[in-house]
Protein backbone atom coordinates (compact mmCIF):
# COMPACT_ATOMS: atom_id res chain seq x y z
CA UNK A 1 -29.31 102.78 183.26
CA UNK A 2 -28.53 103.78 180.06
CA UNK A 3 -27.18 100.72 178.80
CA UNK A 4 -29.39 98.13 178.59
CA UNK A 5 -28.36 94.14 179.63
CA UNK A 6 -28.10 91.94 177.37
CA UNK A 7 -30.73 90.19 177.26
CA UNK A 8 -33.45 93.04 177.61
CA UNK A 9 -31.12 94.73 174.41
CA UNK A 10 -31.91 91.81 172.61
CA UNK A 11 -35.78 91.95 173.25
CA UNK A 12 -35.61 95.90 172.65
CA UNK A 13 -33.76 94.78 168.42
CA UNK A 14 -36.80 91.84 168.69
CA UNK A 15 -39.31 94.32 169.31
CA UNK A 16 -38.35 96.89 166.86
CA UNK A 17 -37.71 93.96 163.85
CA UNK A 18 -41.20 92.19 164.56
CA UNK A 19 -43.94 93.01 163.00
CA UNK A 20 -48.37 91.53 163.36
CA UNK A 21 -48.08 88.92 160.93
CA UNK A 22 -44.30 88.80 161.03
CA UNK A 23 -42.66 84.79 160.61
CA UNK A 24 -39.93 84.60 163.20
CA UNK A 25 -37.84 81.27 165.09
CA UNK A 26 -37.41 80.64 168.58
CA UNK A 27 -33.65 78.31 167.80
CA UNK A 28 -33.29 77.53 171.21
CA UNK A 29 -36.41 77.68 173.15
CA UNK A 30 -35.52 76.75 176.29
CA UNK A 31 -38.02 78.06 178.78
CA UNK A 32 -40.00 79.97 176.45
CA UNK A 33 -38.59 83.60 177.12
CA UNK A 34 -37.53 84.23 173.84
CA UNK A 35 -40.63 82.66 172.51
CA UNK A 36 -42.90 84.35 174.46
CA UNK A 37 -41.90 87.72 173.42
CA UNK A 38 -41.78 86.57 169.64
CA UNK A 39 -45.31 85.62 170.01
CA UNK A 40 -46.86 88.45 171.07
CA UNK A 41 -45.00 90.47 168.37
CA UNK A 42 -46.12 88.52 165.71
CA UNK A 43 -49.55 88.69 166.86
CA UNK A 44 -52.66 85.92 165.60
CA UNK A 45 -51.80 86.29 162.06
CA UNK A 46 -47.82 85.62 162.58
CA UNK A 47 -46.56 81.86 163.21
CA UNK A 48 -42.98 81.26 165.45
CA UNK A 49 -41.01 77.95 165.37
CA UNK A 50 -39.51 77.48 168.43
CA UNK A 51 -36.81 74.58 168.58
CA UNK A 52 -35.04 72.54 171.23
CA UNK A 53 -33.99 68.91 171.40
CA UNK A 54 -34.95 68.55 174.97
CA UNK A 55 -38.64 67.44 175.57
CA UNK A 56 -38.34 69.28 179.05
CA UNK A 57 -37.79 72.67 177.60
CA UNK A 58 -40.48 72.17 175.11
CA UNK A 59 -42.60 71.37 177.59
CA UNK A 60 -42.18 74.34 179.65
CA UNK A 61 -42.23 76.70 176.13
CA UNK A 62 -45.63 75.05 176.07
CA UNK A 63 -46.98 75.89 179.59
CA UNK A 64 -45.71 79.46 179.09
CA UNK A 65 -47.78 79.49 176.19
CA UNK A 66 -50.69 78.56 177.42
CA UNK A 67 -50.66 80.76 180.28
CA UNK A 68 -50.35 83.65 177.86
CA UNK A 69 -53.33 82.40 175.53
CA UNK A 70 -50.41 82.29 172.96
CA UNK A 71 -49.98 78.68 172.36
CA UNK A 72 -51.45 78.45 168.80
CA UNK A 73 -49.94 80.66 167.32
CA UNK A 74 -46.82 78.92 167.91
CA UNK A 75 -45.21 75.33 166.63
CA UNK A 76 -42.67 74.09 168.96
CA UNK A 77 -40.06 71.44 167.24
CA UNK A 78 -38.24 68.63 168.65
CA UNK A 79 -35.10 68.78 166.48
CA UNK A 80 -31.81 70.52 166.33
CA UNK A 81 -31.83 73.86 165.13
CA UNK A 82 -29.22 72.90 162.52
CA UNK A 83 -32.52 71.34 160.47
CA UNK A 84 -34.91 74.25 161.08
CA UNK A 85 -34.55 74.62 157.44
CA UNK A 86 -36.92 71.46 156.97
CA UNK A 87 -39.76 72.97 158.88
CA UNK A 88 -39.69 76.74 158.38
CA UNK A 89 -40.37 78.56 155.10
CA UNK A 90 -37.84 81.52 153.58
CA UNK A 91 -39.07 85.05 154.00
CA UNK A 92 -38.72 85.12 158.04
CA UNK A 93 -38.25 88.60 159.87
CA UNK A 94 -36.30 86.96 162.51
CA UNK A 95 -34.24 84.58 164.39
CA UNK A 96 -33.51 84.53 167.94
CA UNK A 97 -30.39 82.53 169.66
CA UNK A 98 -30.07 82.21 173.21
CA UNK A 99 -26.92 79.41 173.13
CA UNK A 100 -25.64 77.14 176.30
CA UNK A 101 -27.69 74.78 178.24
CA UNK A 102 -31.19 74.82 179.87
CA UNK A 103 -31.56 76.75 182.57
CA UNK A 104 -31.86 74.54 185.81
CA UNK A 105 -31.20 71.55 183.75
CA UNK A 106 -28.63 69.07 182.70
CA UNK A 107 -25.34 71.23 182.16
CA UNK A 108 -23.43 68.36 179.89
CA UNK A 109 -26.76 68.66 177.23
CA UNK A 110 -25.47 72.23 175.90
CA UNK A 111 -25.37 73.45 172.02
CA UNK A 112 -22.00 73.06 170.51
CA UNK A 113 -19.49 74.76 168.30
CA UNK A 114 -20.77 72.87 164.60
CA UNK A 115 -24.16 72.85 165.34
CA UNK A 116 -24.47 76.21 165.84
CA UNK A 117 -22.52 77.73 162.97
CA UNK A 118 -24.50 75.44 160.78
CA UNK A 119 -27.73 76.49 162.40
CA UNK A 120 -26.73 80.11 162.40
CA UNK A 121 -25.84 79.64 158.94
CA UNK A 122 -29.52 77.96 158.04
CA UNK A 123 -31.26 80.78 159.67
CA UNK A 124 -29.18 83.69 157.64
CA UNK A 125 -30.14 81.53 154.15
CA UNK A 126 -33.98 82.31 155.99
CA UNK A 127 -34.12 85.67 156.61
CA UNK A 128 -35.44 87.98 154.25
CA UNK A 129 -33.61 91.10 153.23
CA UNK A 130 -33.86 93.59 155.82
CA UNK A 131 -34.40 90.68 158.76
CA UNK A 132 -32.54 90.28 161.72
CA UNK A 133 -30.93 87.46 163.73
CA UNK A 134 -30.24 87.89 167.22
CA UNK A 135 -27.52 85.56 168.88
CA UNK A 136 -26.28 85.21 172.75
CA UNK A 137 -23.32 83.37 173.40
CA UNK A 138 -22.32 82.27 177.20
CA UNK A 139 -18.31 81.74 177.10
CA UNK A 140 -18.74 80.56 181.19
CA UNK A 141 -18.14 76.70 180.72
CA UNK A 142 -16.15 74.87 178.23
CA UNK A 143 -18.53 74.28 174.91
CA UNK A 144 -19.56 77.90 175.41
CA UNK A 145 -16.04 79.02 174.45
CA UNK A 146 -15.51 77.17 171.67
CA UNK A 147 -18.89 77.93 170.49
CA UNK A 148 -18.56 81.31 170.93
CA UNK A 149 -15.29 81.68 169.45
CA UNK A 150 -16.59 79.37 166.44
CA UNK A 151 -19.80 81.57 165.90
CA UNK A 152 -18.10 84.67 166.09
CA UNK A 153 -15.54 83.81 163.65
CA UNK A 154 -17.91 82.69 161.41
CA UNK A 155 -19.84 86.17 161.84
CA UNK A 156 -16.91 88.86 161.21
CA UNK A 157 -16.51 86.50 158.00
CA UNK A 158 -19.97 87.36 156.33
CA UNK A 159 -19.89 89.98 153.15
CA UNK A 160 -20.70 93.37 154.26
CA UNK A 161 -22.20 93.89 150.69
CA UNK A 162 -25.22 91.22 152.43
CA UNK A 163 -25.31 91.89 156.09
CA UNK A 164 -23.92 94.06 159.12
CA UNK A 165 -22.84 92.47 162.11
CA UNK A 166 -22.91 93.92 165.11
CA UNK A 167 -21.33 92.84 168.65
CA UNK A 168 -22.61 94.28 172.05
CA UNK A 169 -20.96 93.45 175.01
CA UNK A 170 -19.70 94.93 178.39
CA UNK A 171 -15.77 95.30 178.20
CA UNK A 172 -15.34 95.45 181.98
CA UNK A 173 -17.44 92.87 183.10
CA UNK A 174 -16.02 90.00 184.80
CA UNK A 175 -15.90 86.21 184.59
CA UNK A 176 -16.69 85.80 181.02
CA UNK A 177 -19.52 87.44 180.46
CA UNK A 178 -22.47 86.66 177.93
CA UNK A 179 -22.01 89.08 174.58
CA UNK A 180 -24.00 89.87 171.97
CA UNK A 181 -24.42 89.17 168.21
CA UNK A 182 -26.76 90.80 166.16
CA UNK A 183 -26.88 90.15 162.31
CA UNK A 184 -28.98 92.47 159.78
CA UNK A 185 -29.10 90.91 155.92
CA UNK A 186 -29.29 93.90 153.93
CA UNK A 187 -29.13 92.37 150.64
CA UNK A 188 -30.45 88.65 149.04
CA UNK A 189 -27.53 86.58 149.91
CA UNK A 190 -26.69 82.99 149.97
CA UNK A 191 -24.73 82.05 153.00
CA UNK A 192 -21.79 79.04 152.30
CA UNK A 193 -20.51 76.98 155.46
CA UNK A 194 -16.88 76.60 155.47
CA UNK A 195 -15.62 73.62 153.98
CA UNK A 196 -14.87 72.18 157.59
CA UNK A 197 -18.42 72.33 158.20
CA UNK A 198 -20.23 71.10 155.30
CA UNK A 199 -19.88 67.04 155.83
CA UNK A 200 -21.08 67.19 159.67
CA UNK A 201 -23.99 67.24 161.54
C-alpha cells in the first residue's frame, strides 16, 4: 500500500526527525514500541525519557530494552507525562504520544483529556525549533473522545507563525478509528495553556 497505517506513518516522521545523538521522549511508554524505535535512532550518544505511571508498562519498556542491548541509553520515569518538564532538559528533537490505555491491561487506568493537553503543551515548550511531536489519539472508548477532541482543539489553536500541524487519518474507516497528529515548531515559541487548564493537574 501506498498509504501507510498509522502507526508505521508515525515511525516513518520518527525516523526521518531523529538523529545519533538526538534527545527525544517516550510520553507514554507503554510496552516499549515507541521507545524502542526512539532508541535506536538516537543511537549511544542520544538519551530518551520514556514515561508512564504504571509500574507494569515500565517494566515491560525495560525488558524490551534489554533484549535490544538498548537499556542504557534510556531513563524510564514513573510520573505523569504532564511533569516531564521536571526531568527532561529543553532542546529535544522529539516527542512521541501514543494516548489510551495499556495494551492488555486495566482499561479504566487510561490518559485523560487535562493531562494530556497539559503534557502536550510541556513537550511543545521542549522541542527545539525545527523538532517534531508525534501524537495518536484512540476516540474507541469514552476518555479517548474527550481526549481527542480536547487535544485536537488545543492543536488547530497553536500560531502558525511557531508550528504546523498536521492531521493524518483514514476518512472511511470505521468504528472510530485512531488519527493522527503531528506537530513541527518552526520558530522559538512559548506555548500558554488555556486558562481552564492552568490551575489543574
Amino acid at each position: 500500500m501506498l498509504l501507510h497505517n498509522i502507526l508505521p506513518f508515525a515511525h516513518m516522521l520518527l525516523k526521518n526527525c531523529v538523529g545519533e545523538g538526538g534527545l527525544v521522549v517516550d510520553a507514554t511508554a507503554g510496552k516499549g514500541n515507541d521507545t524502542l524505535l526512539l532508541a535506536q535512532c538516537v543511537g549511544s550518544g542520544g538519551r530518551v525519557w520514556a514515561f508512564d505511571i504504571q509500574a507494569a508498562a515500565l517494566s515491560a519498556t525495560d525488558k524490551r530494552l534489554q533484549q535490544a542491548g538498548v537499556r542504557d541509553r534510556v531513563t524510564l520515569v514513573q510520573a505523569s507525562h504532564a511533569d516531564m518538564a521536571d526531568y527532561v532538559p529543553e532542546g529535544i528533537s522529539a516527542a512521541v504520544f501514543n494516548f489510551g490505555y495499556l495494551p492488555d491491561g486495566d482499561k479504566n487506568i487510561t490518559t485523560c483529556a487535562e493531562s494530556s493537553v497539559r503534557a502536550v503543551a510541556c513537550a511543545l515548550n521542549l522541542l527545539k525549533t525545527g523538532g517534531l511531536l508525534v501524537a495518536v489519539l484512540y476516540r474507541g472508548h469514552p476518555q479517548g473522545c474527550d481526549e481527542a477532541a480536547a487535544v485536537l482543539d488545543f492543536a488547530c489553536g497553536l500560531p502558525q507563525q511557531g508550528f504546523q500541524v498536521l492531521r493524518y487519518e483514514f476518512a472511511n474507516r470505521k468504528n472510530h478509528p485512531p488519527f493522527l497528529l503531528a506537530i513541527e515548531k518552526t520558530a522559538h515559541d512559548t506555548i500558554r495553556l488555556p486558562e481552564s487548564l492552568t490551575d489543574k493537574r
